[in-house]
C-alpha atoms as a PDB file:
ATOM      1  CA  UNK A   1     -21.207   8.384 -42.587  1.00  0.00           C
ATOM      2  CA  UNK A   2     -17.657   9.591 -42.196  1.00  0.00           C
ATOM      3  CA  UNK A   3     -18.778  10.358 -38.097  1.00  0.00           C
ATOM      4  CA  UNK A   4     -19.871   7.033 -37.831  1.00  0.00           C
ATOM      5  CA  UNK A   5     -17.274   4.987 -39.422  1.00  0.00           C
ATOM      6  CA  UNK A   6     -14.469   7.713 -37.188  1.00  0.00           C
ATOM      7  CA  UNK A   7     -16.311   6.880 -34.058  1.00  0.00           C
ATOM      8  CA  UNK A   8     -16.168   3.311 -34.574  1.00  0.00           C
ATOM      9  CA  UNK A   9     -12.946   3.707 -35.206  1.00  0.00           C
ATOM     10  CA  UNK A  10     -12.277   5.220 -32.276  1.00  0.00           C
ATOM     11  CA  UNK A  11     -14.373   2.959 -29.885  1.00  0.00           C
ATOM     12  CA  UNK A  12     -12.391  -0.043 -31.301  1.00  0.00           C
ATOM     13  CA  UNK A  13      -8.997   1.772 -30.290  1.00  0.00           C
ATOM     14  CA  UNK A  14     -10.286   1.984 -26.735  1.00  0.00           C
ATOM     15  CA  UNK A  15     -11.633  -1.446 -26.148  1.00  0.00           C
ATOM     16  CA  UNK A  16      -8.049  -2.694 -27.450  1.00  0.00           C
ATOM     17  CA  UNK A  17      -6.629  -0.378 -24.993  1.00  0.00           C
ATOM     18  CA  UNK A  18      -8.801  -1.708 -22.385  1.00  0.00           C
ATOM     19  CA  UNK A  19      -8.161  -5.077 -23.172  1.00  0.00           C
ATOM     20  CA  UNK A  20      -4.052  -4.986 -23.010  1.00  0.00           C
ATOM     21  CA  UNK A  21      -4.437  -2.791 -19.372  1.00  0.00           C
ATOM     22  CA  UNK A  22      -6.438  -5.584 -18.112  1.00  0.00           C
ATOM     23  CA  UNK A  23      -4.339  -8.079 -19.637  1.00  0.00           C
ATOM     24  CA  UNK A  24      -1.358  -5.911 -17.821  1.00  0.00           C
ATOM     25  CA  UNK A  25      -2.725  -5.945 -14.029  1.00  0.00           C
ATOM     26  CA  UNK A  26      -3.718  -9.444 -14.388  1.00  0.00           C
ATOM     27  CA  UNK A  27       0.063 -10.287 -14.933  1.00  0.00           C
ATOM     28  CA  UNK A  28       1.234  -8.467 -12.127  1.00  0.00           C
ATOM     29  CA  UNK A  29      -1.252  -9.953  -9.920  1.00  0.00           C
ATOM     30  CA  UNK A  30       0.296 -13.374 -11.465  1.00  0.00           C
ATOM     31  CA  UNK A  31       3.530 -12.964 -11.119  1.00  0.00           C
ATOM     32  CA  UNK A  32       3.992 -11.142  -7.547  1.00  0.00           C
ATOM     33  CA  UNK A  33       6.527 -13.181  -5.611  1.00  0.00           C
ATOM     34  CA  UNK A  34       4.548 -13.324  -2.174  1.00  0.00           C
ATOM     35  CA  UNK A  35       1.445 -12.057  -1.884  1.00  0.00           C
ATOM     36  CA  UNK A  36      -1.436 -11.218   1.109  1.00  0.00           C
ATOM     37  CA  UNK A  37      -4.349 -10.657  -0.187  1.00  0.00           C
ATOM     38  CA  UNK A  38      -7.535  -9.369   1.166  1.00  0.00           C
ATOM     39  CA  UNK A  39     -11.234  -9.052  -0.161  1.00  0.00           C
ATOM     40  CA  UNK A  40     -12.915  -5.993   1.162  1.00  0.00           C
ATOM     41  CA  UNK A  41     -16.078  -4.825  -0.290  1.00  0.00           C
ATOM     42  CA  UNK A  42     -15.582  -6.052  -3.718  1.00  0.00           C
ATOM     43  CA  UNK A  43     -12.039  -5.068  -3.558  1.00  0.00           C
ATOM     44  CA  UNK A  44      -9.345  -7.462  -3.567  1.00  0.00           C
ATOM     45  CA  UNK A  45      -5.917  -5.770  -1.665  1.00  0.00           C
ATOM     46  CA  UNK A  46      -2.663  -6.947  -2.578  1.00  0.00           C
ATOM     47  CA  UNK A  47       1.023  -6.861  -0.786  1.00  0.00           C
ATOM     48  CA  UNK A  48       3.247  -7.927  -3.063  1.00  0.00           C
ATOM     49  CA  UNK A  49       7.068  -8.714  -1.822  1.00  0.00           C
ATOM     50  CA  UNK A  50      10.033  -7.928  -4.185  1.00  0.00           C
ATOM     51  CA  UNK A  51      14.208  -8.164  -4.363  1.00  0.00           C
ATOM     52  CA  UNK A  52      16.274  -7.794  -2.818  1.00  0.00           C
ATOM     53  CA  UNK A  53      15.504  -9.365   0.198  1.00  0.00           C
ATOM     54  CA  UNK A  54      17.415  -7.353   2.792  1.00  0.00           C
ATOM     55  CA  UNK A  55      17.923  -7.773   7.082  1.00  0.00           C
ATOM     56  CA  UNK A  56      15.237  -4.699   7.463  1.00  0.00           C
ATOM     57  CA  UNK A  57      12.362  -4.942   5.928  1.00  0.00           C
ATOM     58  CA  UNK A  58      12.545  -8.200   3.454  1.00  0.00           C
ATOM     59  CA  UNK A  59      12.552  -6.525   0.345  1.00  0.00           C
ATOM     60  CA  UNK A  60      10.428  -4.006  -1.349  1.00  0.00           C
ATOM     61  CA  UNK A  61       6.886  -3.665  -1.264  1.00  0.00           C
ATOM     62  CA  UNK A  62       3.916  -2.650  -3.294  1.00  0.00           C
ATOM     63  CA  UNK A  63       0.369  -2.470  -2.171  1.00  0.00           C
ATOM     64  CA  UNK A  64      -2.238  -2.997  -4.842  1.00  0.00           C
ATOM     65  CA  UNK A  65      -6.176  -2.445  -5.094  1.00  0.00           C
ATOM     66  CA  UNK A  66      -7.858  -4.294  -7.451  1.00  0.00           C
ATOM     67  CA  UNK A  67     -11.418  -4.678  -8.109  1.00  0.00           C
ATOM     68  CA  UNK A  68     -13.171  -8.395  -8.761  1.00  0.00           C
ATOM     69  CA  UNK A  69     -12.188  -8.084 -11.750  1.00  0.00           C
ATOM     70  CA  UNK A  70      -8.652  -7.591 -11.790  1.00  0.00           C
ATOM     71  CA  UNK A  71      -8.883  -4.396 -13.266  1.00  0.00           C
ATOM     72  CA  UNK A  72      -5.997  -2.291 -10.943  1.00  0.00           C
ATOM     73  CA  UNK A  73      -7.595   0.646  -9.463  1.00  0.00           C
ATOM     74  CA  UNK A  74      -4.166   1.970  -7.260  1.00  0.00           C
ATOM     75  CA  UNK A  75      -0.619   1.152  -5.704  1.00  0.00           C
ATOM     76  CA  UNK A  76       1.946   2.435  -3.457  1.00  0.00           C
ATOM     77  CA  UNK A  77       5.241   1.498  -3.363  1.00  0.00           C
ATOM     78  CA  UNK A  78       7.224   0.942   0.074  1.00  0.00           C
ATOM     79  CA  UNK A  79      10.849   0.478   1.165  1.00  0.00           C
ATOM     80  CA  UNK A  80      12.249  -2.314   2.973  1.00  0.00           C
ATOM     81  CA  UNK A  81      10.463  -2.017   6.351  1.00  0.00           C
ATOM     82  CA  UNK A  82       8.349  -4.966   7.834  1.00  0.00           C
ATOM     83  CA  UNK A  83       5.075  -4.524   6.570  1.00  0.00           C
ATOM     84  CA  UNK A  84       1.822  -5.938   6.987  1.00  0.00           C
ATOM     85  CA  UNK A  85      -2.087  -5.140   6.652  1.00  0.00           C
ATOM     86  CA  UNK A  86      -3.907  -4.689  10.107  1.00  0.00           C
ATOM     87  CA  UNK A  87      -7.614  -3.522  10.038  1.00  0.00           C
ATOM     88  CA  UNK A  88      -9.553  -2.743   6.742  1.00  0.00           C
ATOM     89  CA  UNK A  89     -13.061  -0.628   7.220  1.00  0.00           C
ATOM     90  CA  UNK A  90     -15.067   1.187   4.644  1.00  0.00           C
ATOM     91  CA  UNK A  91     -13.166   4.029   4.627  1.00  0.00           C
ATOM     92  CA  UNK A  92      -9.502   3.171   6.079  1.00  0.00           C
ATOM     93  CA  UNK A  93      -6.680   1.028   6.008  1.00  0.00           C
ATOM     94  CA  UNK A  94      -4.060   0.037   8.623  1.00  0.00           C
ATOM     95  CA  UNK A  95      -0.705  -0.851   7.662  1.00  0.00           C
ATOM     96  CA  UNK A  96       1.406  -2.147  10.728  1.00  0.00           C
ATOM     97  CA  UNK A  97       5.289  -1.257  10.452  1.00  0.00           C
ATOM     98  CA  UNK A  98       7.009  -3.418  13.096  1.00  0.00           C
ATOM     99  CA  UNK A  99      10.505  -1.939  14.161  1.00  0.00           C
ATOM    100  CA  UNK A 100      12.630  -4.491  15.939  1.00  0.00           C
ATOM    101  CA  UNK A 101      14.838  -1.337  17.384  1.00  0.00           C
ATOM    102  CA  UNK A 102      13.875   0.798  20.465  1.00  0.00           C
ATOM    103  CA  UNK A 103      12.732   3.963  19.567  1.00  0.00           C
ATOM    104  CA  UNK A 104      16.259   5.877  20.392  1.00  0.00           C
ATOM    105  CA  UNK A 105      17.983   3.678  18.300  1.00  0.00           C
ATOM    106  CA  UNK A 106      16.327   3.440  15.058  1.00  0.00           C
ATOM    107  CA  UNK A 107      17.151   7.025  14.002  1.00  0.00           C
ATOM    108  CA  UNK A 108      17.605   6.675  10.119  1.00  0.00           C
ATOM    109  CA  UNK A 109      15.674   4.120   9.878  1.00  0.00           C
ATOM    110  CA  UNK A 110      12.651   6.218  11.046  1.00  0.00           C
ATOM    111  CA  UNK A 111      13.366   8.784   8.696  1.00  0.00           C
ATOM    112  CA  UNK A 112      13.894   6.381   5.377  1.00  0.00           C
ATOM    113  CA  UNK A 113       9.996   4.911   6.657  1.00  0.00           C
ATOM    114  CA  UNK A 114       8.502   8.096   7.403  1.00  0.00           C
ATOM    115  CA  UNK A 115       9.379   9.398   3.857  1.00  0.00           C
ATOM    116  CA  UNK A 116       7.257   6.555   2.297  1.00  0.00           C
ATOM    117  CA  UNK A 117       4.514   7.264   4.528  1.00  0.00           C
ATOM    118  CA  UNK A 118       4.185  10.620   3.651  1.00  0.00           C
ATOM    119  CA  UNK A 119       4.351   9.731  -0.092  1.00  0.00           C
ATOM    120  CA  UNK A 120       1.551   7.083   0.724  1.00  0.00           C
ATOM    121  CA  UNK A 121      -1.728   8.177   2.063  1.00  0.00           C
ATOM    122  CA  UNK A 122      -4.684   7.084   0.014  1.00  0.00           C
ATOM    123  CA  UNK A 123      -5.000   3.830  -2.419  1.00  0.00           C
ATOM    124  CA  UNK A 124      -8.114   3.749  -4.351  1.00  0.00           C
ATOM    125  CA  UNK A 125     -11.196   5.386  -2.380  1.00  0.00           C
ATOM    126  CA  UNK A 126      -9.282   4.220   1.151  1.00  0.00           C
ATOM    127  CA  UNK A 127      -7.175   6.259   3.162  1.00  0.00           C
ATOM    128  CA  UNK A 128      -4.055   4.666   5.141  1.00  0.00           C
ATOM    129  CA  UNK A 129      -3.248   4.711   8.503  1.00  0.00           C
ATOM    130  CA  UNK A 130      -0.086   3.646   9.724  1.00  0.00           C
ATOM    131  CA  UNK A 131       0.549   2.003  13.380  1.00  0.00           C
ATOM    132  CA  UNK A 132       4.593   1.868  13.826  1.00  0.00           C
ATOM    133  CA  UNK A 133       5.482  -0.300  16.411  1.00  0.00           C
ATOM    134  CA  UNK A 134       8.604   0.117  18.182  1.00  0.00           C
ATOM    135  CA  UNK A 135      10.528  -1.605  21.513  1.00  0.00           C
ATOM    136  CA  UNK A 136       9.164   1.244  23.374  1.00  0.00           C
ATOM    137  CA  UNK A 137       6.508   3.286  21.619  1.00  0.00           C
ATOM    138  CA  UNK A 138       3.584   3.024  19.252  1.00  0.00           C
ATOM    139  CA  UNK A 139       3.232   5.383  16.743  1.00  0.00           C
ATOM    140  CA  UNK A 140      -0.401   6.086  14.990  1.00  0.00           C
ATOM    141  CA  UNK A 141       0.005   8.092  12.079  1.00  0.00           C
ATOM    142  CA  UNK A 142      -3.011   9.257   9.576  1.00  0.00           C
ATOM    143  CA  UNK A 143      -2.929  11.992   7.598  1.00  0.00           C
ATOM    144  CA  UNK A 144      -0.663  14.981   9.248  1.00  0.00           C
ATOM    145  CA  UNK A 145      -1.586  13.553  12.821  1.00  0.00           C
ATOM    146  CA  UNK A 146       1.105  11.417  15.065  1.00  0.00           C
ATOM    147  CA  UNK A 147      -0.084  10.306  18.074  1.00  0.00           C
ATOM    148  CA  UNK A 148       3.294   8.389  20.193  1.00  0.00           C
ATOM    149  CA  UNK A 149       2.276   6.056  22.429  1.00  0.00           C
ATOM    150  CA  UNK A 150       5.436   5.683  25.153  1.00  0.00           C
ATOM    151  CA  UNK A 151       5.184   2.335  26.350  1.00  0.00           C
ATOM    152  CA  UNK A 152       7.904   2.744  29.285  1.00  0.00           C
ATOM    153  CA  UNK A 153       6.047   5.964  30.879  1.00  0.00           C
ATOM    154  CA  UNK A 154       2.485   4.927  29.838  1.00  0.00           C
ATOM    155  CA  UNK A 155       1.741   8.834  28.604  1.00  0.00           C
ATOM    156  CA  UNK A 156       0.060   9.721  25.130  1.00  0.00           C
ATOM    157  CA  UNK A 157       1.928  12.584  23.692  1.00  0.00           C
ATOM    158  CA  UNK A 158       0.810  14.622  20.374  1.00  0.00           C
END
């Protein structure tokens, strides 16, 4: 009887937990400040924009997975870069990082972007790809790979 009356207990402890961390992502999918969203495979994908809102990038960013039911699943936080969502498959997603510098000129910016792309690679069961576009090159990044595209010279490079 004691078993019973623990485990019961115990399962009642968990729901409430369950119920206050869905409670929790459901406010920070209400409150985000802008938001794209995006509903892939009973997945909803979130960008959410935060302060400060700087020249760069326009603020901070988080990307957020949810599933239907507003239950988060992942996030990954990014800098202030321009940032949007480009192509979402079963298995990948493309995050497009426009740089409004030519490629020689946006030294520490590169690094500051990089470093949040390596911290970022997978959200939920999806892995990200990054496409970097500069003045004068396109950069395709997944995983350890970088592929530059130079757009003056038209040659791939690896």
């Amino acid at each position: 009887m004691k078993r019973i009356v623990f485990l019961f207990i115990i399962s009642v402890f968990l729901f409430f937990i369950f119920i206050a961390y869905c409670i929790y992502t459901k406010n920070i999918f209400d409150s985000a400040r802008q938001i794209v969203l995006f509903n892939h495979n009973k997945n909803i994908l979130v960008l959410s924009y935060q302060e400060p809102l700087l020249y760069y990038g326009s603020g901070n960013k988080i990307l957020y997975i949810y599933n239907n039911f507003y239950i988060l699943i992942g996030k990954c936080r990014y800098g202030e870069f321009p940032l949007k969502i480009g192509d979402i498959n079963n298995h990948d997603i493309e995050l497009l990082i426009e740089i409004p510098f030519s490629s020689a000129s946006w030294g520490s910016y590169k690094e500051y972007t990089i470093d949040f792309i390596k911290k970022n690679k997978k959200i939920g069961k999806y892995d990200i790809k990054y496409k970097i576009i500069t003045k004068d090159e396109i950069i395709y990044i997944k995983n350890e790979d970088i592929t530059v595209y130079d757009l003056r010279n038209d040659l791939l490079e690896n």
